[in-house]
Protein backbone atom coordinates (compact mmCIF):
# COMPACT_ATOMS: atom_id res chain seq x y z
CA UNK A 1 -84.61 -137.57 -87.83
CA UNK A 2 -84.73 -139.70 -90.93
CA UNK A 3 -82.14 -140.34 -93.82
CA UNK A 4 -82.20 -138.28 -97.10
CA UNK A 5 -79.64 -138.79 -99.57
CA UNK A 6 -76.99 -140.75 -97.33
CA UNK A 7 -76.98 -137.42 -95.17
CA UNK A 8 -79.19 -137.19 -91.92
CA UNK A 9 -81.89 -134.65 -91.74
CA UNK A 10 -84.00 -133.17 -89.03
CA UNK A 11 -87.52 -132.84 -89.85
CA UNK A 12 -87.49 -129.23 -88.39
CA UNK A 13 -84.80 -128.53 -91.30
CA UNK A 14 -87.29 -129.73 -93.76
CA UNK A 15 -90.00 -127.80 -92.09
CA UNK A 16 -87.90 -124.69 -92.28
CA UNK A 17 -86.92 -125.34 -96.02
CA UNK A 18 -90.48 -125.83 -96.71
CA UNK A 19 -91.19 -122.30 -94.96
CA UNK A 20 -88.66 -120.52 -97.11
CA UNK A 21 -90.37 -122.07 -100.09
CA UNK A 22 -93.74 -120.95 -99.35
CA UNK A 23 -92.28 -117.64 -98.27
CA UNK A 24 -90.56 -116.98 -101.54
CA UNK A 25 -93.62 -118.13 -103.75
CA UNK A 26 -96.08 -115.94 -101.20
CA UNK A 27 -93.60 -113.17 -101.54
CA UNK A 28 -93.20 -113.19 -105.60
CA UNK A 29 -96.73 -113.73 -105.86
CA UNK A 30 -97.11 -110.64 -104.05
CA UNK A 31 -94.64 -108.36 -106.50
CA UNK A 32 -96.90 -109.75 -109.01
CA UNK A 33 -100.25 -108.99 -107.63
CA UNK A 34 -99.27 -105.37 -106.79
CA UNK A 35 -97.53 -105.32 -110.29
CA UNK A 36 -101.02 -106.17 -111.89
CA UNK A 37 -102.81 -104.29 -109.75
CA UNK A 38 -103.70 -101.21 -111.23
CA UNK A 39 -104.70 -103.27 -114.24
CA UNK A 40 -107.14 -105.17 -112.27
CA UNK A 41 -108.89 -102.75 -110.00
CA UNK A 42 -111.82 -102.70 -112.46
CA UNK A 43 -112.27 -106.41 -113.14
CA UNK A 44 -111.36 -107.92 -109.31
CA UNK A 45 -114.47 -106.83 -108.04
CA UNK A 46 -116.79 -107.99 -111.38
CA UNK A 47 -115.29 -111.56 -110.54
CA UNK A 48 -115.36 -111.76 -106.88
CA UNK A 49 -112.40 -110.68 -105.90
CA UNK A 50 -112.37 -107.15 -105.07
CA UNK A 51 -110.70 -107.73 -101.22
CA UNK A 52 -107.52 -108.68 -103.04
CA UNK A 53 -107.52 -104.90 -104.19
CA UNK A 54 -108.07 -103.72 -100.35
CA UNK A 55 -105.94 -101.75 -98.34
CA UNK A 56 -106.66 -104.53 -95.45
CA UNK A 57 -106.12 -107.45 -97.03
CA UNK A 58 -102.70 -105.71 -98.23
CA UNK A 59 -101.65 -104.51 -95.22
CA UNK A 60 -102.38 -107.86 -93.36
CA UNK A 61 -100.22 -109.85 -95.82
CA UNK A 62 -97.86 -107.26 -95.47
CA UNK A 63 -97.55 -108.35 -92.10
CA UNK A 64 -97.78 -111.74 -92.00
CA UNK A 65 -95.23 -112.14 -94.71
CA UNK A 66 -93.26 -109.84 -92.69
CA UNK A 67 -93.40 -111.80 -89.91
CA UNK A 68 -92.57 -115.36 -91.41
CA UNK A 69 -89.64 -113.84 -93.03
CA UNK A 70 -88.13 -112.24 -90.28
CA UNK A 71 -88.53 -116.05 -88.42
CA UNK A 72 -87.10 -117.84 -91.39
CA UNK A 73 -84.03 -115.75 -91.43
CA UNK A 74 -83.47 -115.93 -88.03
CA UNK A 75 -83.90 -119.53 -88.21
CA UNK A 76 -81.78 -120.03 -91.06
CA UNK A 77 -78.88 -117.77 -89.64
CA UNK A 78 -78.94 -119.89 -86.29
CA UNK A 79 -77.88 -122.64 -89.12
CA UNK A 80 -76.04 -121.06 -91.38
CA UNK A 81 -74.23 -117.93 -89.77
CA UNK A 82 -74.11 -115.82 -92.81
CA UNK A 83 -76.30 -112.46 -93.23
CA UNK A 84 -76.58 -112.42 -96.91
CA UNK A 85 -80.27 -113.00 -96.57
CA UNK A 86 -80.87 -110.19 -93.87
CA UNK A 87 -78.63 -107.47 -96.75
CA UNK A 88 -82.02 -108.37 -98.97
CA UNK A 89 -84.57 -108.87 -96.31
CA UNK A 90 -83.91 -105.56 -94.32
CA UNK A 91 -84.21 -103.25 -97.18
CA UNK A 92 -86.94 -105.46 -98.98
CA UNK A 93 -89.42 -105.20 -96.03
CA UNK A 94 -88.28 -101.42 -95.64
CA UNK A 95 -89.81 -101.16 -98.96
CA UNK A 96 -93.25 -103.30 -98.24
CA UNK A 97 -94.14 -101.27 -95.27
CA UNK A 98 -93.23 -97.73 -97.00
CA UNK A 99 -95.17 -98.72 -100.34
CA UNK A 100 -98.33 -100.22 -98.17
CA UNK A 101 -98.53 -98.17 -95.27
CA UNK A 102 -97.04 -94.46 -96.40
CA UNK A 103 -98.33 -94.59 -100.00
CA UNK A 104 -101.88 -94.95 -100.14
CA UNK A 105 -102.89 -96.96 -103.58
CA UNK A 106 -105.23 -94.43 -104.57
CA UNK A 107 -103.44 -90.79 -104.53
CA UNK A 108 -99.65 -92.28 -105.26
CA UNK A 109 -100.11 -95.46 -107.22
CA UNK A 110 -96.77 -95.40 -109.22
CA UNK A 111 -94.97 -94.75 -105.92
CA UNK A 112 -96.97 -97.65 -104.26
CA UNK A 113 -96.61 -100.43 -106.97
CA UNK A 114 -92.78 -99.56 -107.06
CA UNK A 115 -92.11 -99.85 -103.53
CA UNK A 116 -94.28 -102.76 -103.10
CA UNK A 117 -93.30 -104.42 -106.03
CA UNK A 118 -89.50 -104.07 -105.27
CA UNK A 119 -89.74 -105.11 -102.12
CA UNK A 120 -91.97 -108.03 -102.88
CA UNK A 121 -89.15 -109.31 -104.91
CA UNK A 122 -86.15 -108.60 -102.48
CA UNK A 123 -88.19 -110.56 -99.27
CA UNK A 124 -88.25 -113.52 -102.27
CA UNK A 125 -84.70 -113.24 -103.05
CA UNK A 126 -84.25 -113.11 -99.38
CA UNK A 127 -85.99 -116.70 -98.89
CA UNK A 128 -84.09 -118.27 -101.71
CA UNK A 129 -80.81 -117.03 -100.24
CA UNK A 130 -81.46 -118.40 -96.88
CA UNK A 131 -83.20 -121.61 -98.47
CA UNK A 132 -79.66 -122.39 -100.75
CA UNK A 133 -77.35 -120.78 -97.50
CA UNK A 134 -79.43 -123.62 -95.25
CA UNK A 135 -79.22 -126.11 -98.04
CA UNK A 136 -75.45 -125.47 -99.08
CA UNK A 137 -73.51 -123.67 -95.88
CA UNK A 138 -70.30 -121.84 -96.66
CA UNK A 139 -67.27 -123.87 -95.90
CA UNK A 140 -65.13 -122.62 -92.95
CA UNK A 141 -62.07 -120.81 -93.54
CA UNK A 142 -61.05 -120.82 -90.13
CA UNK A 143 -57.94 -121.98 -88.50
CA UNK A 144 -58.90 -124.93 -86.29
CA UNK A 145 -56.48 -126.03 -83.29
CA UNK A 146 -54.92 -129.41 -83.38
């Protein structure tokens, strides 16, 4: 525990903050890449980088950032005790795994890139709610006893 600001702070807070950052920049980036690409799929491979147009290297990201979200908001609702995060989280990764897994890139691209790229952007949303809801926790409106 050190001090930050006059207020103390756990260093697993700042570990979790951190998390949600690299979750929402991993999770943008994402929208973007399957945003761009079907406008890349002829030039990844003539630079070196034709696994980022893969169905495995999608589907394993898919994962993984499903998995560190679904931690982080956990995490961050142990602190925070609001959902707002899960009502963009839930539907966001509903999204990632129809776009990557039921839509196949090749024979329904438009369908792909918008489920992917939608729910790209709602898991990022999702880690900058939590990060702020961590960061800034709703004051209680509850009647305490004296």
């Amino acid at each position: 525990m050190y001090t930050l600001r006059g207020e103390s702070v756990h260093e697993s807070d700042t570990l979790t903050g951190t998390a949600d950052r690299v979750g929402a920049a991993a999770s943008l980036l994402c929208a973007v890449h399957c945003a761009a690409l079907p406008f890349l799929l002829a030039i990844l491979p003539a630079i070196g980088l034709g696994f980022l147009a893969s169905h495995g290297f999608e589907r394993g990201f898919i994962a993984f950032a499903s998995v560190l979200a679904l931690t982080m908001a956990v995490l961050g609702y142990r602190r925070h005790r609001a959902t707002r995060a899960f009502a963009l989280l839930v539907p966001g990764l509903l999204m990632l795994w129809i776009g990557g897994f039921a839509f196949d890139l090749g024979s329904a691209t438009s369908w792909h890139t918008l489920f992917v790229v939608a729910g790209g952007t709602c898991v990022s949303l999702a880690h900058i709610v939590n990060l702020r809801m961590a960061n800034n926790p709703p004051a209680c409106d509850c009647v305490t006893p004296a």
